[in-house]
Protein backbone atom coordinates (compact mmCIF):
# COMPACT_ATOMS: atom_id res chain seq x y z
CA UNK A 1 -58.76 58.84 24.75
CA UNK A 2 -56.41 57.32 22.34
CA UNK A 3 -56.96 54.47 20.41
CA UNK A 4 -55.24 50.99 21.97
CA UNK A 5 -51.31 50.83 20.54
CA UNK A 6 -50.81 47.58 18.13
CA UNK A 7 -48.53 44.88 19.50
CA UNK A 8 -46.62 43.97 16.32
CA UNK A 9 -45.72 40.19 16.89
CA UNK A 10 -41.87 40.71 16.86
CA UNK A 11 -41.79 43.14 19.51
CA UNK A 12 -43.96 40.31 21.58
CA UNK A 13 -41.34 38.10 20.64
CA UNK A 14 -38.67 40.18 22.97
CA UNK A 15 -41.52 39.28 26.36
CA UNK A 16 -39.99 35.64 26.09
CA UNK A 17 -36.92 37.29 27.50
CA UNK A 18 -38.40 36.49 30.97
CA UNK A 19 -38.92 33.38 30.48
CA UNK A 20 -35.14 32.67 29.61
CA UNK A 21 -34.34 34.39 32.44
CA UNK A 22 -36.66 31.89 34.67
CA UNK A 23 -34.90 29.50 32.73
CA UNK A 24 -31.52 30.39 33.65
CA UNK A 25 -32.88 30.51 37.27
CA UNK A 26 -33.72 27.52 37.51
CA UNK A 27 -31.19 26.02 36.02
CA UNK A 28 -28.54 28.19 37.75
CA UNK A 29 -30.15 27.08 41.44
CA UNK A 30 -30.73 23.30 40.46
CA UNK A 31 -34.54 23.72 41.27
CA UNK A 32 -35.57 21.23 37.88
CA UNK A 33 -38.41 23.02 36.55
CA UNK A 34 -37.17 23.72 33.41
CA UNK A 35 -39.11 21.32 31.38
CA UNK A 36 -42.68 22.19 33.40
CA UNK A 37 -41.36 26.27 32.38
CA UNK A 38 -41.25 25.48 29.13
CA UNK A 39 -44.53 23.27 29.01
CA UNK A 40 -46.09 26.06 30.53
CA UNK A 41 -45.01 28.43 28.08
CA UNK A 42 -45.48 26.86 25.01
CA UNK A 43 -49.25 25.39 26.21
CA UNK A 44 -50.16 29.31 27.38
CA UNK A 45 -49.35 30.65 24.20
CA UNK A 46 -50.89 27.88 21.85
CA UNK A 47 -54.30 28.33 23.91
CA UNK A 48 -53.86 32.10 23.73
CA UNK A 49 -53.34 31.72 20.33
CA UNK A 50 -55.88 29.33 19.33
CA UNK A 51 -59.07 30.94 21.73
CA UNK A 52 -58.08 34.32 19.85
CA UNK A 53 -59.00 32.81 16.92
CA UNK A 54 -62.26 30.93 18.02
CA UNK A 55 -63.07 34.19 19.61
CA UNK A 56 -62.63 35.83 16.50
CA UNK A 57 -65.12 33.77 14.45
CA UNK A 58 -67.68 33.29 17.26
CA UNK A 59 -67.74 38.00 17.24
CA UNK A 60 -67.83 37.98 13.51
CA UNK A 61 -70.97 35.39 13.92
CA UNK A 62 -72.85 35.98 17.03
CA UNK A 63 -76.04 33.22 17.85
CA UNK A 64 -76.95 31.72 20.92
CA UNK A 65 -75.56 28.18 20.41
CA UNK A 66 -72.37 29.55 19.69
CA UNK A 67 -72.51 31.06 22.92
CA UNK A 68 -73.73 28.26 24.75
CA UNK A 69 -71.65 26.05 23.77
CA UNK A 70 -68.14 28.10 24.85
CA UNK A 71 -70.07 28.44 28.01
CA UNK A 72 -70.00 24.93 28.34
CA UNK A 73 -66.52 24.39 27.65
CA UNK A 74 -65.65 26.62 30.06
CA UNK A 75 -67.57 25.22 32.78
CA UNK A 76 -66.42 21.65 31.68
CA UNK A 77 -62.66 22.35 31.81
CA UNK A 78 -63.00 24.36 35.43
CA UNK A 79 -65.05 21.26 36.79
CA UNK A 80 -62.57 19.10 36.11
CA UNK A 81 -59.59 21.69 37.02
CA UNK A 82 -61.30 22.20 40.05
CA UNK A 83 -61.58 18.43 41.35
CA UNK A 84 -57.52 17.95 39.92
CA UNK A 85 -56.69 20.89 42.32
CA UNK A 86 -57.52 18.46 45.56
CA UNK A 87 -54.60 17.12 46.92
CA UNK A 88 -55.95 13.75 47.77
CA UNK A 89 -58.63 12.00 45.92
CA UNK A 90 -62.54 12.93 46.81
CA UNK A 91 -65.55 10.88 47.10
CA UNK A 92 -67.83 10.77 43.78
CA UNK A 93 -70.39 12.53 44.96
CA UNK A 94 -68.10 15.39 46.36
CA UNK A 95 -66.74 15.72 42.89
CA UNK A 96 -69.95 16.23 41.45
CA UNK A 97 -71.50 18.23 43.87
CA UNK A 98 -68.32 20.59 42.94
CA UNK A 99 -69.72 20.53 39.34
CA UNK A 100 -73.12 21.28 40.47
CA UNK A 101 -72.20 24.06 42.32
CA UNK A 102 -70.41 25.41 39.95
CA UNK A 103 -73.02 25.07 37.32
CA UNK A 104 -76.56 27.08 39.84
CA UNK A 105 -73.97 29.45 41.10
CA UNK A 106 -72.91 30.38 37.48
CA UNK A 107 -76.14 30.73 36.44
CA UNK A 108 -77.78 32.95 38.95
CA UNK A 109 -74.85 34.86 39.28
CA UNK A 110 -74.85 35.67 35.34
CA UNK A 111 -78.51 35.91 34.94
CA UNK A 112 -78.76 38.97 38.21
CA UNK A 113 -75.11 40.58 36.75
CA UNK A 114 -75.71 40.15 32.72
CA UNK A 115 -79.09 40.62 32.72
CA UNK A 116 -79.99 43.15 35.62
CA UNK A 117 -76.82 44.79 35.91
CA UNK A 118 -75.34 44.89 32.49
CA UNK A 119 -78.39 44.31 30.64
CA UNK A 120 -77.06 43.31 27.62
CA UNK A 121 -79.17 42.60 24.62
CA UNK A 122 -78.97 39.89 23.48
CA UNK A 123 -78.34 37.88 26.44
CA UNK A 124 -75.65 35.45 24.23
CA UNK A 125 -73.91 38.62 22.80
CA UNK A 126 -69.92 37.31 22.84
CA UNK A 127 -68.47 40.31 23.47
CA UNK A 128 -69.72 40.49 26.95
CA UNK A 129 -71.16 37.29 28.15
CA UNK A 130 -67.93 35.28 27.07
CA UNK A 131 -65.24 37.43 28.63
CA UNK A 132 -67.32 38.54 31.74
CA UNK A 133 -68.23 34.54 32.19
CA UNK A 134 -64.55 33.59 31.98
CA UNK A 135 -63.57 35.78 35.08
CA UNK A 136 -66.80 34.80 37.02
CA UNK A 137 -66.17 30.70 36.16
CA UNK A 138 -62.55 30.79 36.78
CA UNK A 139 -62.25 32.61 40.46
CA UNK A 140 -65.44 30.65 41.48
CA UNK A 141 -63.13 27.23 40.01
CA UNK A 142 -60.09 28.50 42.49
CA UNK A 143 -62.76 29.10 45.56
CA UNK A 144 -64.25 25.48 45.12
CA UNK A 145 -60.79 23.68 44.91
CA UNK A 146 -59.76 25.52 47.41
CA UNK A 147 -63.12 25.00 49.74
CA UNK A 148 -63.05 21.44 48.99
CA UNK A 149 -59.29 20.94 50.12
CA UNK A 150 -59.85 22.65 53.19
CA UNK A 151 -62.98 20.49 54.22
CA UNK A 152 -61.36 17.27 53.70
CA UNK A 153 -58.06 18.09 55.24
CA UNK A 154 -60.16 19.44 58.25
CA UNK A 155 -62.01 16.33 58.51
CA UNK A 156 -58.88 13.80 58.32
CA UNK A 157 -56.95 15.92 60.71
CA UNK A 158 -59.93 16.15 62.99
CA UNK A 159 -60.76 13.01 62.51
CA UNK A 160 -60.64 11.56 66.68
CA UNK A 161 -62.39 14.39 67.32
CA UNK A 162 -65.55 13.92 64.97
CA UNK A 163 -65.51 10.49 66.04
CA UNK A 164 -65.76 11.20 69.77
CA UNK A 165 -68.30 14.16 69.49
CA UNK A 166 -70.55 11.28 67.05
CA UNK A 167 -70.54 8.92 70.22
CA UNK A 168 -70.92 11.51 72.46
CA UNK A 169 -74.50 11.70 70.59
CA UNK A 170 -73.97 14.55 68.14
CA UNK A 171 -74.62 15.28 64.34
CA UNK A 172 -72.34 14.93 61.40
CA UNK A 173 -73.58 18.56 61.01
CA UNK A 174 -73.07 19.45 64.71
CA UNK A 175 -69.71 17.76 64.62
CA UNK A 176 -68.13 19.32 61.79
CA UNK A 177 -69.75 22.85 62.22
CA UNK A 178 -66.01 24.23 62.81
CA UNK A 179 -64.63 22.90 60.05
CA UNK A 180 -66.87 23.33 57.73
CA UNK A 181 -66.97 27.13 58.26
CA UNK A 182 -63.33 27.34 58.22
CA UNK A 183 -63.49 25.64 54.15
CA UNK A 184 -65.80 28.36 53.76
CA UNK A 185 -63.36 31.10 54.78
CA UNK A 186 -60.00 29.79 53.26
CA UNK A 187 -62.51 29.82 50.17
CA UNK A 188 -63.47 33.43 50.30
CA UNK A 189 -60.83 34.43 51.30
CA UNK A 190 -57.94 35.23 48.29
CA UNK A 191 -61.24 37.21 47.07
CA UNK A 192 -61.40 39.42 50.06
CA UNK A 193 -57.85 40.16 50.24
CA UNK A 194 -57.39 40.72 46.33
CA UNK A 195 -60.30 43.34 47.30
CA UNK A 196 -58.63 45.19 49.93
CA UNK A 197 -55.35 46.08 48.03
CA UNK A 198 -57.56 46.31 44.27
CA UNK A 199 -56.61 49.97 43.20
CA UNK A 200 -53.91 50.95 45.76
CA UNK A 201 -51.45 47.55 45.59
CA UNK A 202 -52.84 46.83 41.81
CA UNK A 203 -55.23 47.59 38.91
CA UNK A 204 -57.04 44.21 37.87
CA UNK A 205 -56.43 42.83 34.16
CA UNK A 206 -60.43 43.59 33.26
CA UNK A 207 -59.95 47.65 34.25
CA UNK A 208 -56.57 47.99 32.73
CA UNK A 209 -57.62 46.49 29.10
CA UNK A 210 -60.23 48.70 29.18
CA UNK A 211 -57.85 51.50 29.74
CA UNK A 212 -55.45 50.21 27.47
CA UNK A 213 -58.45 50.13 24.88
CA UNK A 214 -59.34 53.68 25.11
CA UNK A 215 -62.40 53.55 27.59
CA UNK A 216 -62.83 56.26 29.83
CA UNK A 217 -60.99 55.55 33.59
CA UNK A 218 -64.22 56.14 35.28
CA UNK A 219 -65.86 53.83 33.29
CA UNK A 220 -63.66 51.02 33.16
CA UNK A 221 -63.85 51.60 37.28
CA UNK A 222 -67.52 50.89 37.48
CA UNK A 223 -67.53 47.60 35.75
CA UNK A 224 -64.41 46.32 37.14
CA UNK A 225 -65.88 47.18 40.76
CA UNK A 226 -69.75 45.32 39.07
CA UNK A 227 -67.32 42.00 37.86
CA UNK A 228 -65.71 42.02 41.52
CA UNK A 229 -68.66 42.18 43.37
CA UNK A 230 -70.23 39.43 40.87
CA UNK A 231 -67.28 37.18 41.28
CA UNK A 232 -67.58 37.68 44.97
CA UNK A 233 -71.06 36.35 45.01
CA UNK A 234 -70.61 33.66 42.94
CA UNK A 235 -67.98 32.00 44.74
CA UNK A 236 -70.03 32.64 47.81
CA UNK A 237 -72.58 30.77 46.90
CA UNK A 238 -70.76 27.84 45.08
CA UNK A 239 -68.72 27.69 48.46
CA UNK A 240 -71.43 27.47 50.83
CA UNK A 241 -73.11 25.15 48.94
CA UNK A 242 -70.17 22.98 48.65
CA UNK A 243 -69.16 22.61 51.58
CA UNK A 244 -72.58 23.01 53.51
CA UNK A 245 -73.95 19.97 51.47
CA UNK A 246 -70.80 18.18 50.81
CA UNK A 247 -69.15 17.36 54.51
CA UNK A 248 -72.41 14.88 53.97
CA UNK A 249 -69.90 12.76 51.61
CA UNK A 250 -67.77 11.98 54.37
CA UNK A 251 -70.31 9.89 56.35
CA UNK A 252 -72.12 6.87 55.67
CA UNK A 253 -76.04 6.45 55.71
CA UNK A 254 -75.60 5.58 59.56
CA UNK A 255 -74.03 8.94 60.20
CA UNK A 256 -70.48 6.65 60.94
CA UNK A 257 -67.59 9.08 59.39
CA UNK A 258 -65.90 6.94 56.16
CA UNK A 259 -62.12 6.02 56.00
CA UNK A 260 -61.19 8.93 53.57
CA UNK A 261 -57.16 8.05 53.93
């Protein structure tokens, strides 16, 4: 295999070319974005720019509290992208519950696929743990936001009919069994689809930069099939939990359903 081609950072320079030409789109069909375009922009490439760097340092001086503490990060910044991605405000203890979840399904997911799967030695070594935890942390982050949207909007437009089935004698859980197993699905499911088409429709980003970098195809396959399968179960398990344990947020102590408008 050959050895990855070098981007020289003048030739990146001509990529902005599409984002003119969103620019001029935008402009040319009155849609306003131009200003969020160029925020966009200009915040994607500073981060880039700035994690390549801090990724840089933390490989050239590997330890576990190094590790541990981009870990962190990460799971901070999805937390809170995660409860920002609701349409309409949540209850406290929905928004932490998200954070919980987020957190235990992380961390059992990591320690079976890192540690059993991978088994890479050390478990803080950057080079895998960092980039591997990114894809796991950041597809779990879209399944909760989008688990926890679902179960609210189920319960507000279902609201008359959780209301008659509680004086009809049931269970919040009873009650909301529908609903909370649809959450579930619309969670899921971008992860099942993106599965169906992977290597027909598209080649994910993890498989083709291993390509790109000179690792054998077959290779690059079996972990990009072993991150899929890992990000599957991970936002299974955040997903259930959420939403199995959180419709509980949307009832008081007397099993009465709260005014969540």
């Amino acid at each position: 295999m050959n050895a990855i081609m070098d981007l020289p950072i003048w030739n990146l320079a001509i990529a902005y070319v599409f984002v003119l030409l969103l620019l001029v789109l935008s402009k040319a069909r009155g849609i306003g974005r131009e200003k969020f375009i160029l925020t966009a922009t200009v915040r994607m490439t500073v981060q880039l720019t700035l994690m390549g760097f801090v990724l840089m340092y933390v490989f050239d001086h590997p330890s576990w509290w190094l590790t541990s503490l981009m870990l962190f990060i990460m799971l901070a910044f999805a937390i809170r992208t995660a409860c920002r991605r609701v349409s309409k405000s949540l209850p406290k203890s929905l928004r932490q519950l998200i954070g919980i979840c987020l957190v235990v399904s992380y961390v059992v997911t990591a320690l079976v696929f890192l540690l059993a799967v991978l088994r890479v030695t050390p478990w803080f070594n950057p080079q895998y743990c960092i980039p591997i935890s990114g894809m796991i942390i950041g597809n779990t982050m879209t399944g909760l936001a989008l688990g926890a949207n679902k179960l609210r909007s189920g319960i507000e437009e279902n609201r008359e009919m959780i209301e008659n089935s509680l004086m009809l004698g049931s269970t919040p859980k009873a009650a909301t069994h529908k609903i909370v197993n649809d959450a579930f699905d619309s969670a899921i499911l971008p992860n099942m689809t993106n599965m169906l088409t992977m290597g027909v429709v598209s080649l994910p980003g993890m498989m083709t930069g291993q390509i790109l970098s000179g690792t054998f195809p077959m290779t690059a396959i079996k972990y990009q099939i072993g991150i899929m399968l890992a990000i599957l179960g991970c936002t299974a398990l955040a997903c259930v939990l959420l939403v199995t344990i959180g419709y509980q947020s949307f009832f008081t102590k007397d099993a009465a359903l709260k005014d969540i408008t």
